[in-house]
PDB file of N, CA and C in Angstrom:
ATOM      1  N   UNK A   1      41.504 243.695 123.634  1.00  0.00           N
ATOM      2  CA  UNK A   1      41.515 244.615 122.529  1.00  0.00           C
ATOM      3  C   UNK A   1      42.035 245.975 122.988  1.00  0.00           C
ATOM      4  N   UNK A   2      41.861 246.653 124.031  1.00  0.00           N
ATOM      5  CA  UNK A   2      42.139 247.644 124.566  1.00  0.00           C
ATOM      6  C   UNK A   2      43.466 247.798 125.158  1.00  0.00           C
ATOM      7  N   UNK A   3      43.978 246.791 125.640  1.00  0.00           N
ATOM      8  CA  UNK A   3      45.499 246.460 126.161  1.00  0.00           C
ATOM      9  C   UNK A   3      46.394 246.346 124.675  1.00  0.00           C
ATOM     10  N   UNK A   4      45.736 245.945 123.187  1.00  0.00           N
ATOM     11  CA  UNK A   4      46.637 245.829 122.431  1.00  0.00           C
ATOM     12  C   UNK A   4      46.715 247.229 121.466  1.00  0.00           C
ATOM     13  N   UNK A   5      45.575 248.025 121.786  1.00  0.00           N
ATOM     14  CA  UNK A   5      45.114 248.887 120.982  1.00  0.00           C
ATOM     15  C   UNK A   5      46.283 250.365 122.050  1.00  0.00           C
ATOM     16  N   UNK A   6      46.622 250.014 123.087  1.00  0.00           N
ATOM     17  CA  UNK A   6      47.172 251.044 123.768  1.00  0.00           C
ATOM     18  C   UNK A   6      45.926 251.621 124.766  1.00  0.00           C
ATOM     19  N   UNK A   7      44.864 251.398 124.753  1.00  0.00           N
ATOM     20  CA  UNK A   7      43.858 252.329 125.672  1.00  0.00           C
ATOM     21  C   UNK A   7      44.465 252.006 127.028  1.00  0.00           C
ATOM     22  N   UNK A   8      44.245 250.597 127.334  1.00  0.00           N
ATOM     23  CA  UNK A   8      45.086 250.271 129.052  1.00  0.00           C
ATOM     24  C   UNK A   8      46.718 250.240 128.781  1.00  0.00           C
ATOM     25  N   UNK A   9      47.166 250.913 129.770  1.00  0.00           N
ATOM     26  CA  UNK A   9      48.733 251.139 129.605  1.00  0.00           C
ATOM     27  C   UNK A   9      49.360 250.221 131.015  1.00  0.00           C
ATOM     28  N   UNK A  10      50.676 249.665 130.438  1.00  0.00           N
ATOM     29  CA  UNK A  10      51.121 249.011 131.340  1.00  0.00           C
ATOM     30  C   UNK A  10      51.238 248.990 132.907  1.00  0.00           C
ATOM     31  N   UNK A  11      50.700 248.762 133.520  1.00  0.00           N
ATOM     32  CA  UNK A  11      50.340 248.938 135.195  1.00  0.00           C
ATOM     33  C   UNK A  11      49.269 249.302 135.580  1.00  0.00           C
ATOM     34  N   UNK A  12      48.117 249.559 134.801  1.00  0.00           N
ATOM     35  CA  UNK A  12      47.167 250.460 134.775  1.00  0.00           C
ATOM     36  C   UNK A  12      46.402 249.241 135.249  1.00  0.00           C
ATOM     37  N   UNK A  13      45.358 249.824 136.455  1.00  0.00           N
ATOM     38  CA  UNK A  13      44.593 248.319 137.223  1.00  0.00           C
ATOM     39  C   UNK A  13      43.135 248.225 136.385  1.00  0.00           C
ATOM     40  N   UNK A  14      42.837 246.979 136.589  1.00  0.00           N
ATOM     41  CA  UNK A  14      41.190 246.662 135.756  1.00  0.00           C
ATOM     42  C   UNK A  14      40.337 246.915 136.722  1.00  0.00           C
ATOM     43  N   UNK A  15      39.161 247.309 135.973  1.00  0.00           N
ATOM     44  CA  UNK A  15      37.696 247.377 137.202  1.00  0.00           C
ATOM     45  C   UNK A  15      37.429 245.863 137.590  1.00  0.00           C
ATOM     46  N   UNK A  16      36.967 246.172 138.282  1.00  0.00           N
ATOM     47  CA  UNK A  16      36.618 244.798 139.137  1.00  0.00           C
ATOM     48  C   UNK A  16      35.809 243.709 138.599  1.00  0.00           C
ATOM     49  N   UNK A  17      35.626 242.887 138.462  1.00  0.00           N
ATOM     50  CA  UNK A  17      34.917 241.624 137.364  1.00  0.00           C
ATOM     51  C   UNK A  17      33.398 242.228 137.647  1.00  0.00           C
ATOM     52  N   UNK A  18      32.538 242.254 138.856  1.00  0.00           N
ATOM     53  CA  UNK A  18      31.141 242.984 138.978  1.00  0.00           C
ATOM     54  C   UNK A  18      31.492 243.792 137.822  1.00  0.00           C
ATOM     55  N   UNK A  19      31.902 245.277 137.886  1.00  0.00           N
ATOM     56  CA  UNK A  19      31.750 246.432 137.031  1.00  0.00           C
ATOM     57  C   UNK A  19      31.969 245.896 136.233  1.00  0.00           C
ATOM     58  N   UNK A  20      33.393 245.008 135.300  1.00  0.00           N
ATOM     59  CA  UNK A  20      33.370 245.003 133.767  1.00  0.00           C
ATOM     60  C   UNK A  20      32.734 243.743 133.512  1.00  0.00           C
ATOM     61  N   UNK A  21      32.026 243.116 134.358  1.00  0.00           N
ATOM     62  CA  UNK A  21      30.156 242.836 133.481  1.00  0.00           C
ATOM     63  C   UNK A  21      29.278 243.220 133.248  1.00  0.00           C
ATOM     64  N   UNK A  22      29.169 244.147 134.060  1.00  0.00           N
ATOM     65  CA  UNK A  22      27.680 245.381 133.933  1.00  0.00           C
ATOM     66  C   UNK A  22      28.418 245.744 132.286  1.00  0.00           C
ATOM     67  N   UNK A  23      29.417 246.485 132.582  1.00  0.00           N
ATOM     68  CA  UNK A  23      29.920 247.294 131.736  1.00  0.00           C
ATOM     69  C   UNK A  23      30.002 246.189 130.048  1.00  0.00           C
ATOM     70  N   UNK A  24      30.336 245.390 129.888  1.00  0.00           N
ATOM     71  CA  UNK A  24      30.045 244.328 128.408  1.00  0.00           C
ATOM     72  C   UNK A  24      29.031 243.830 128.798  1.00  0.00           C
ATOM     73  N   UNK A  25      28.149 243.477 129.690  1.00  0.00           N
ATOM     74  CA  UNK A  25      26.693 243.205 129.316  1.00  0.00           C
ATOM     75  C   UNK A  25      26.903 241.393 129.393  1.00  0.00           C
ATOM     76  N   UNK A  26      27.760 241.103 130.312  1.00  0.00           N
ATOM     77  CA  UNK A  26      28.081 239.212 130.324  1.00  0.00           C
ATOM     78  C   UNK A  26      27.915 239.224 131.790  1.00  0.00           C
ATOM     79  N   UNK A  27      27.673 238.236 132.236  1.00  0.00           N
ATOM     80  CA  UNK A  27      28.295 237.091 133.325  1.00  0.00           C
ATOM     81  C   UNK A  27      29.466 237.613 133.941  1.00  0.00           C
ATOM     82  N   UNK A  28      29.559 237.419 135.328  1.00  0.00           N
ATOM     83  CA  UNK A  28      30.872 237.412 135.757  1.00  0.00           C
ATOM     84  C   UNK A  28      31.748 236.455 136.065  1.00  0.00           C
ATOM     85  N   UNK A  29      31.205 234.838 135.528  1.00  0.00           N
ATOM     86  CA  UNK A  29      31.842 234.218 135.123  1.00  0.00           C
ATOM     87  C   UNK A  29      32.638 234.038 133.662  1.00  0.00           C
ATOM     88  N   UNK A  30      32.113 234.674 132.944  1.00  0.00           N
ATOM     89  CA  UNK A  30      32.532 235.018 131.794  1.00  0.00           C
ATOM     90  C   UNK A  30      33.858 235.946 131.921  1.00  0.00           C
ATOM     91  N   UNK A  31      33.281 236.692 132.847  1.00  0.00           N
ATOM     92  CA  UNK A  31      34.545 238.130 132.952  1.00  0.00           C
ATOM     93  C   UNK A  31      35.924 237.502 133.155  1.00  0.00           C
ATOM     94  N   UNK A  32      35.650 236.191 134.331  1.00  0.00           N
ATOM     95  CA  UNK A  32      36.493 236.006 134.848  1.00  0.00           C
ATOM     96  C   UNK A  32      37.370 234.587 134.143  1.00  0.00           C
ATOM     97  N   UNK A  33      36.878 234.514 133.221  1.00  0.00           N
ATOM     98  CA  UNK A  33      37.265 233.562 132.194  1.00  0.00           C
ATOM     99  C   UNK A  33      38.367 234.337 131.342  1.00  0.00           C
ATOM    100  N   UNK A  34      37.593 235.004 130.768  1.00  0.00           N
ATOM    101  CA  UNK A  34      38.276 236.289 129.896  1.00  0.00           C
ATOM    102  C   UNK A  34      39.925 236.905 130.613  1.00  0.00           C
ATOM    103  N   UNK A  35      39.630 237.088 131.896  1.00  0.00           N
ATOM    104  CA  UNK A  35      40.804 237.346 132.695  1.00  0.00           C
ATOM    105  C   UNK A  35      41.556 236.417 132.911  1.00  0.00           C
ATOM    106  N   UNK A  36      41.339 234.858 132.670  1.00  0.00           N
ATOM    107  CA  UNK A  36      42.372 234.157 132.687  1.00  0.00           C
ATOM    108  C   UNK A  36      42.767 233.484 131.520  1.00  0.00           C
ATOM    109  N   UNK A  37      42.334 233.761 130.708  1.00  0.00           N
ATOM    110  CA  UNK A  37      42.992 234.142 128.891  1.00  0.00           C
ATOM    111  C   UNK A  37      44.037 234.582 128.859  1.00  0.00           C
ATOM    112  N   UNK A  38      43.540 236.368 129.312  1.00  0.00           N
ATOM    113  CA  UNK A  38      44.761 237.387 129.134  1.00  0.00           C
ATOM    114  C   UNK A  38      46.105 236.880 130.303  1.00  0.00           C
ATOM    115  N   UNK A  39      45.682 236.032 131.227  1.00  0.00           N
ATOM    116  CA  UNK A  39      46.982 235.707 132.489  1.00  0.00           C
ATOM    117  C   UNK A  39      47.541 234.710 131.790  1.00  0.00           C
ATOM    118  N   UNK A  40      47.039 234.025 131.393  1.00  0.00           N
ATOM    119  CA  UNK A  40      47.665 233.167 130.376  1.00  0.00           C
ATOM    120  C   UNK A  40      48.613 233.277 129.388  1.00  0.00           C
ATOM    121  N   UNK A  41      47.978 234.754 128.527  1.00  0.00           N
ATOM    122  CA  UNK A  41      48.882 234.870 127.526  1.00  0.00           C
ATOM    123  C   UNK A  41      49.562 236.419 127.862  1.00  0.00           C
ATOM    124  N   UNK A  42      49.658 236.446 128.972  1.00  0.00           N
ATOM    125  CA  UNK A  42      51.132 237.041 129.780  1.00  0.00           C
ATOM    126  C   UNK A  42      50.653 238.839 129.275  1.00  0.00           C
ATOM    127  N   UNK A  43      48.991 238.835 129.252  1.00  0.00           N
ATOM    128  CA  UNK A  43      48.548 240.087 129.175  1.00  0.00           C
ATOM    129  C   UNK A  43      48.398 240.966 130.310  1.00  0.00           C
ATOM    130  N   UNK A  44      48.229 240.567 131.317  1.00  0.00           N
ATOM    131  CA  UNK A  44      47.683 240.928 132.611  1.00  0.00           C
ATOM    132  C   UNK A  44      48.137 240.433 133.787  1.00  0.00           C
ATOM    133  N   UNK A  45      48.526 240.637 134.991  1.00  0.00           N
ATOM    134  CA  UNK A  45      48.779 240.104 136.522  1.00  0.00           C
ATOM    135  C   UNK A  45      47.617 240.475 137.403  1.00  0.00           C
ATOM    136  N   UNK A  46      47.766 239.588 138.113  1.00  0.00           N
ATOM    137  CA  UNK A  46      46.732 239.893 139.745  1.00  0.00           C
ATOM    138  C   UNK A  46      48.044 239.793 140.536  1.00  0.00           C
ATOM    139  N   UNK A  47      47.311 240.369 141.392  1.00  0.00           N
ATOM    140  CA  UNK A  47      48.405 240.755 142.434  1.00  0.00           C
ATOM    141  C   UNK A  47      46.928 240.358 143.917  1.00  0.00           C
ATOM    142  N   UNK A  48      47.240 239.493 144.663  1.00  0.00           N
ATOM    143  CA  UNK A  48      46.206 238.925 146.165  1.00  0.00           C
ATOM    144  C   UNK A  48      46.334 240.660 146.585  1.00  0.00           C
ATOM    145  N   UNK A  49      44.753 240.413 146.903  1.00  0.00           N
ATOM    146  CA  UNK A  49      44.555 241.949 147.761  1.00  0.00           C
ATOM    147  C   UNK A  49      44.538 243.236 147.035  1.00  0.00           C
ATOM    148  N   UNK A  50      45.279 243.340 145.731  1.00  0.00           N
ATOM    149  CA  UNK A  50      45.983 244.660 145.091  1.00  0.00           C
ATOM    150  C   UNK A  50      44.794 244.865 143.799  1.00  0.00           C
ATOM    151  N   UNK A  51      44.859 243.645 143.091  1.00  0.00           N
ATOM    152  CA  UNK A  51      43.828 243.718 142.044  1.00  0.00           C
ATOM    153  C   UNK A  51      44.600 243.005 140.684  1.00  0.00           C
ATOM    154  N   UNK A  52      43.702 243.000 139.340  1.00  0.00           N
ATOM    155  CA  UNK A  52      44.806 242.809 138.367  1.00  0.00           C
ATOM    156  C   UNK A  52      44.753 244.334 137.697  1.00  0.00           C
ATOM    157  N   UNK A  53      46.309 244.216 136.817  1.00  0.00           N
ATOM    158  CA  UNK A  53      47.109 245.195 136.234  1.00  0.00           C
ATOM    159  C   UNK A  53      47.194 244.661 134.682  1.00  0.00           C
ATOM    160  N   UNK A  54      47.247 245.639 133.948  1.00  0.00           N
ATOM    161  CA  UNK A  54      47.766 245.432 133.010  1.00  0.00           C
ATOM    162  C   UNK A  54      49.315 245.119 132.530  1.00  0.00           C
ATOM    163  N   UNK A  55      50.043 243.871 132.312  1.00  0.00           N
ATOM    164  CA  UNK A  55      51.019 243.443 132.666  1.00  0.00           C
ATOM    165  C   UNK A  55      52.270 244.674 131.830  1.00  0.00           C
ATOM    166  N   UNK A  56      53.267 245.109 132.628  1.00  0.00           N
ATOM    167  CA  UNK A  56      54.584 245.785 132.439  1.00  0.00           C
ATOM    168  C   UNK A  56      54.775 245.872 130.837  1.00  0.00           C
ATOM    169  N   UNK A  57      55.182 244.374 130.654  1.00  0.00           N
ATOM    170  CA  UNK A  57      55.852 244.200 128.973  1.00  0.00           C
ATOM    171  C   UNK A  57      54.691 243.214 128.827  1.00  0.00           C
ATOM    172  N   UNK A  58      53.817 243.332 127.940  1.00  0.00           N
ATOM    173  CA  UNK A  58      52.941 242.434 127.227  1.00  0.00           C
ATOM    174  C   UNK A  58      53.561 241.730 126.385  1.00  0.00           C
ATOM    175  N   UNK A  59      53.760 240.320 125.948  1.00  0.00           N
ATOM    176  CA  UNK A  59      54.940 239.798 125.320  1.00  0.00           C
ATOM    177  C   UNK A  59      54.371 240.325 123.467  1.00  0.00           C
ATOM    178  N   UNK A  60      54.966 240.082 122.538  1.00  0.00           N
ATOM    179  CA  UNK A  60      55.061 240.598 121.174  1.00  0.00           C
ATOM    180  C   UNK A  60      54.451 239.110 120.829  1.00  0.00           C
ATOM    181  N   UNK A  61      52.954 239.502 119.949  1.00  0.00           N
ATOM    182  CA  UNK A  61      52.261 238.879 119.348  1.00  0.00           C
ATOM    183  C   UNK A  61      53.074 238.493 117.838  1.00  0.00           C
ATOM    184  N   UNK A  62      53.021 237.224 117.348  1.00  0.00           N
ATOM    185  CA  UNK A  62      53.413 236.784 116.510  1.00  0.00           C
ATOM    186  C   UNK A  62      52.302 236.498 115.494  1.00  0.00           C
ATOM    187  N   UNK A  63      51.507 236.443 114.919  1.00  0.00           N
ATOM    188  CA  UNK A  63      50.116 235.987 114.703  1.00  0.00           C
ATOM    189  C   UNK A  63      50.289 235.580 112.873  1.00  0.00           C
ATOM    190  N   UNK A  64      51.507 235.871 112.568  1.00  0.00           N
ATOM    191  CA  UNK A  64      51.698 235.537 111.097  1.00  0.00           C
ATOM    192  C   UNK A  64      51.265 234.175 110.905  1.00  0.00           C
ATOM    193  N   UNK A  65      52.195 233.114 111.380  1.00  0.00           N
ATOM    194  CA  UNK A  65      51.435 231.692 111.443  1.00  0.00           C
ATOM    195  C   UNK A  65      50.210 231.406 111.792  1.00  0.00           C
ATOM    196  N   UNK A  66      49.775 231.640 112.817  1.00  0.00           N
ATOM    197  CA  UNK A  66      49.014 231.489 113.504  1.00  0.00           C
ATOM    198  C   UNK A  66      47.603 232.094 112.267  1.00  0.00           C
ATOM    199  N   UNK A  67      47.608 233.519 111.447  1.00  0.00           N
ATOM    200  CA  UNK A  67      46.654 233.463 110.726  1.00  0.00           C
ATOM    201  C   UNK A  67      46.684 232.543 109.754  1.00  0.00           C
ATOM    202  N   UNK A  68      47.987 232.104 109.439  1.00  0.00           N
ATOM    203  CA  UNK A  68      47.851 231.299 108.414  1.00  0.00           C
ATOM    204  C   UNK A  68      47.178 230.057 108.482  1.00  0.00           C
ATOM    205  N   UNK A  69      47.485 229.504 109.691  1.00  0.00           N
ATOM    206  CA  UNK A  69      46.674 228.138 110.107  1.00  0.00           C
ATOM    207  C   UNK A  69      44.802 228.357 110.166  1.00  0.00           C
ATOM    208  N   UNK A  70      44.865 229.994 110.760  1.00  0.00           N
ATOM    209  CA  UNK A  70      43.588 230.106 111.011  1.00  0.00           C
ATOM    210  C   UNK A  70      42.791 230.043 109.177  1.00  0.00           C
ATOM    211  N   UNK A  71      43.495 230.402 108.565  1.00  0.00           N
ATOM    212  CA  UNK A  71      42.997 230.585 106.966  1.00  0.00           C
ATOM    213  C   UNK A  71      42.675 229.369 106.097  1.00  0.00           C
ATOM    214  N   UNK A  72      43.737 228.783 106.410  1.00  0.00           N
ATOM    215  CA  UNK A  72      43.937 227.445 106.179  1.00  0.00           C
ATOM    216  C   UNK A  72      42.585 226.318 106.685  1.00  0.00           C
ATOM    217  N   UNK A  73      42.477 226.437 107.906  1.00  0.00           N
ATOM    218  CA  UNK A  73      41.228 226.251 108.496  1.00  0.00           C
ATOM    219  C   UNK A  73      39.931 226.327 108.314  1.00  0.00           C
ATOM    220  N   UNK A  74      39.490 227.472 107.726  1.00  0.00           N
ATOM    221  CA  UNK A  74      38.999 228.248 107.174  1.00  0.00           C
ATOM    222  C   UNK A  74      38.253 227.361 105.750  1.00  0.00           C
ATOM    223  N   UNK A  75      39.527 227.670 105.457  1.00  0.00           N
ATOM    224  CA  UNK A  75      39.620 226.947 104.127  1.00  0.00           C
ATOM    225  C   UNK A  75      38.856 225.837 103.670  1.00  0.00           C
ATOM    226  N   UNK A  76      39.237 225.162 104.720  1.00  0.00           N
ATOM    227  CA  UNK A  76      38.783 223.744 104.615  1.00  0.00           C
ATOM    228  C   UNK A  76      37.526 223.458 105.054  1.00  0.00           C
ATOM    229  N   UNK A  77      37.237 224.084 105.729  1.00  0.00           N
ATOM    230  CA  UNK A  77      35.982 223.995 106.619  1.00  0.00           C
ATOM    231  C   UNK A  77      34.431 224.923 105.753  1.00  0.00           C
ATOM    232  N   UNK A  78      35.232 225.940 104.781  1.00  0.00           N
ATOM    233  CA  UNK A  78      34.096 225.922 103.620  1.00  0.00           C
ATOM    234  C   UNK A  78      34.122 224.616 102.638  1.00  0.00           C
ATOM    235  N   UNK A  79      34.915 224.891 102.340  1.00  0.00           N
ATOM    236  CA  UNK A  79      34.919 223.478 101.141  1.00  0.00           C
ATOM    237  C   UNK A  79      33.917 222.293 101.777  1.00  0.00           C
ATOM    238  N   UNK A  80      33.998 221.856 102.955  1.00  0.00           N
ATOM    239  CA  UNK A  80      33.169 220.837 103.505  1.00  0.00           C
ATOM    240  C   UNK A  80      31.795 221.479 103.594  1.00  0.00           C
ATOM    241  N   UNK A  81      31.429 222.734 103.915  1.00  0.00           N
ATOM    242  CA  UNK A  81      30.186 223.406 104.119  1.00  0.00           C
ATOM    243  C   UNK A  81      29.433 223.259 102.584  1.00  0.00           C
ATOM    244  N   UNK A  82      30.626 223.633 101.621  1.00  0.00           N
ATOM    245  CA  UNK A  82      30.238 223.494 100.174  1.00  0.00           C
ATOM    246  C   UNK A  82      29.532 221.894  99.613  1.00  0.00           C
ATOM    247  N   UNK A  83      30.871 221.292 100.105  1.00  0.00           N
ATOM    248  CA  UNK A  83      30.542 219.828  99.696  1.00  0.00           C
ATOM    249  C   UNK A  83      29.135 219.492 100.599  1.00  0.00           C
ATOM    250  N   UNK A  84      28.667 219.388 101.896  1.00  0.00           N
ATOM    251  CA  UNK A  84      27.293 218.829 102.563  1.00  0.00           C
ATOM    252  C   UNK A  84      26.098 220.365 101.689  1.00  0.00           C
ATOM    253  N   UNK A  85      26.383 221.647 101.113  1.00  0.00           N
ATOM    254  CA  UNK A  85      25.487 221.778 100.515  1.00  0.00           C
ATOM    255  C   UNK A  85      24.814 221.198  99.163  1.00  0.00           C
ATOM    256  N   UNK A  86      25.904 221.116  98.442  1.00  0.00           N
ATOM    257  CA  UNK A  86      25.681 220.317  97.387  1.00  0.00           C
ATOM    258  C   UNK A  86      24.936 218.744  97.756  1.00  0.00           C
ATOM    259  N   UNK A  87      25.345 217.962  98.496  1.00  0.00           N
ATOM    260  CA  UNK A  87      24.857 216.687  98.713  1.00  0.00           C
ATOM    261  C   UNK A  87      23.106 216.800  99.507  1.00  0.00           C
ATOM    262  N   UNK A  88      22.717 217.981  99.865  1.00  0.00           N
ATOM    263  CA  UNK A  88      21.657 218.674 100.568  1.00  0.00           C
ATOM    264  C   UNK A  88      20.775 218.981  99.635  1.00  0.00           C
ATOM    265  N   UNK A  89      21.366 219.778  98.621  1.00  0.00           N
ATOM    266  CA  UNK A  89      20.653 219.753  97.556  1.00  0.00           C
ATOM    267  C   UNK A  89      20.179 218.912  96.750  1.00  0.00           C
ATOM    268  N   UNK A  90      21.245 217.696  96.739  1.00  0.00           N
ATOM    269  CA  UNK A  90      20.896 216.871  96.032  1.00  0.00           C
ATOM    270  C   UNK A  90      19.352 215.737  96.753  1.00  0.00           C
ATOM    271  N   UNK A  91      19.889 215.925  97.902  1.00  0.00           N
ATOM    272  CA  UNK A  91      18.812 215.247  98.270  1.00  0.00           C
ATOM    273  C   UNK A  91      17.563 215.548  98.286  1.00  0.00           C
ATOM    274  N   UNK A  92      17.562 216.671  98.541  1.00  0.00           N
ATOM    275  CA  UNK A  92      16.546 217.713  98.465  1.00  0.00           C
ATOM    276  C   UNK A  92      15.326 217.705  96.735  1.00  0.00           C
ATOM    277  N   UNK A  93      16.213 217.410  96.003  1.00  0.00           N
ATOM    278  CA  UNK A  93      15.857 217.373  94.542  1.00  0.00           C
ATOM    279  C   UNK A  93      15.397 215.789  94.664  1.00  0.00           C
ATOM    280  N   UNK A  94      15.877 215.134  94.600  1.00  0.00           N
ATOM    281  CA  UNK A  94      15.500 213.375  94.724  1.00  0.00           C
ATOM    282  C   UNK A  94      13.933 213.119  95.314  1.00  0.00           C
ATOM    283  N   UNK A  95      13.780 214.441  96.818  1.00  0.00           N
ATOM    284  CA  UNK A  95      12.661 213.949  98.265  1.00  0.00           C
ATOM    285  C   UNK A  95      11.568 214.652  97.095  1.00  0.00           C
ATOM    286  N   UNK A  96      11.698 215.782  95.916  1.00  0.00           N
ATOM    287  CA  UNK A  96      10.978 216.720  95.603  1.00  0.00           C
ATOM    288  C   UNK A  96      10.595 215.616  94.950  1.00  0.00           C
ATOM    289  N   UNK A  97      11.243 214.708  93.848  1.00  0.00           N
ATOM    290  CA  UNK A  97      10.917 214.070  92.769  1.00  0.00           C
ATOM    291  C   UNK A  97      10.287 212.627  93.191  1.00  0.00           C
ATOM    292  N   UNK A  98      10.068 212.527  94.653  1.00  0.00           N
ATOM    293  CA  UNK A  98       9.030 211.013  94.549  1.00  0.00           C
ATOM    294  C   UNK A  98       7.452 211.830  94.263  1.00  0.00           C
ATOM    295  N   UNK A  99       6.972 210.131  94.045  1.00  0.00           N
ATOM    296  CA  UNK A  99       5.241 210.702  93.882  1.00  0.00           C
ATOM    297  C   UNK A  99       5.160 210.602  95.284  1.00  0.00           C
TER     298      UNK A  99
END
């Protein structure tokens, strides 16, 4: 969020996985999960010995599709929440109505 927001600027090195767990309040396995997200998606470099950086050119997020699928998704996945409430209810009304 901070690399896309402009706070970390290109070359600019990260605290060390210890500190930015203290610092978010996680795991430093977590941290270090998180850091290979961003290496992944060509946010960040390590460099052996040096540390990681915030990568030069961060590549240009496309996310138009990508929300759309997420919406889409979305989508569907209430409708099913909808449909098992209704059938919940129903059952629910049926368990009320034995003697």
């Amino acid at each position: 969020m901070q690399i896309a927001a402009g706070a970390l600027k290109a070359g600019q090195r990260l605290d060390a996985n210890a500190k930015l767990a203290v610092r978010y309040g996680v795991a430093t396995m977590t941290v270090r999960h998180a850091l290979d997200v961003l290496r992944e998606e060509g946010l960040i470099v390590s460099q052996q010995g040096r540390g990681t950086f915030v990568a030069s050119d961060p590549p240009e997020l496309d996310t138009s599709e990508g929300d759309t699928q997420m919406t889409d998704e979305l989508s569907e996945i209430k409708a099913a929440l909808e449909l098992i409430n209704s059938r919940l209810d129903r059952i629910e009304g049926q368990v009320r109505a034995r003697p």
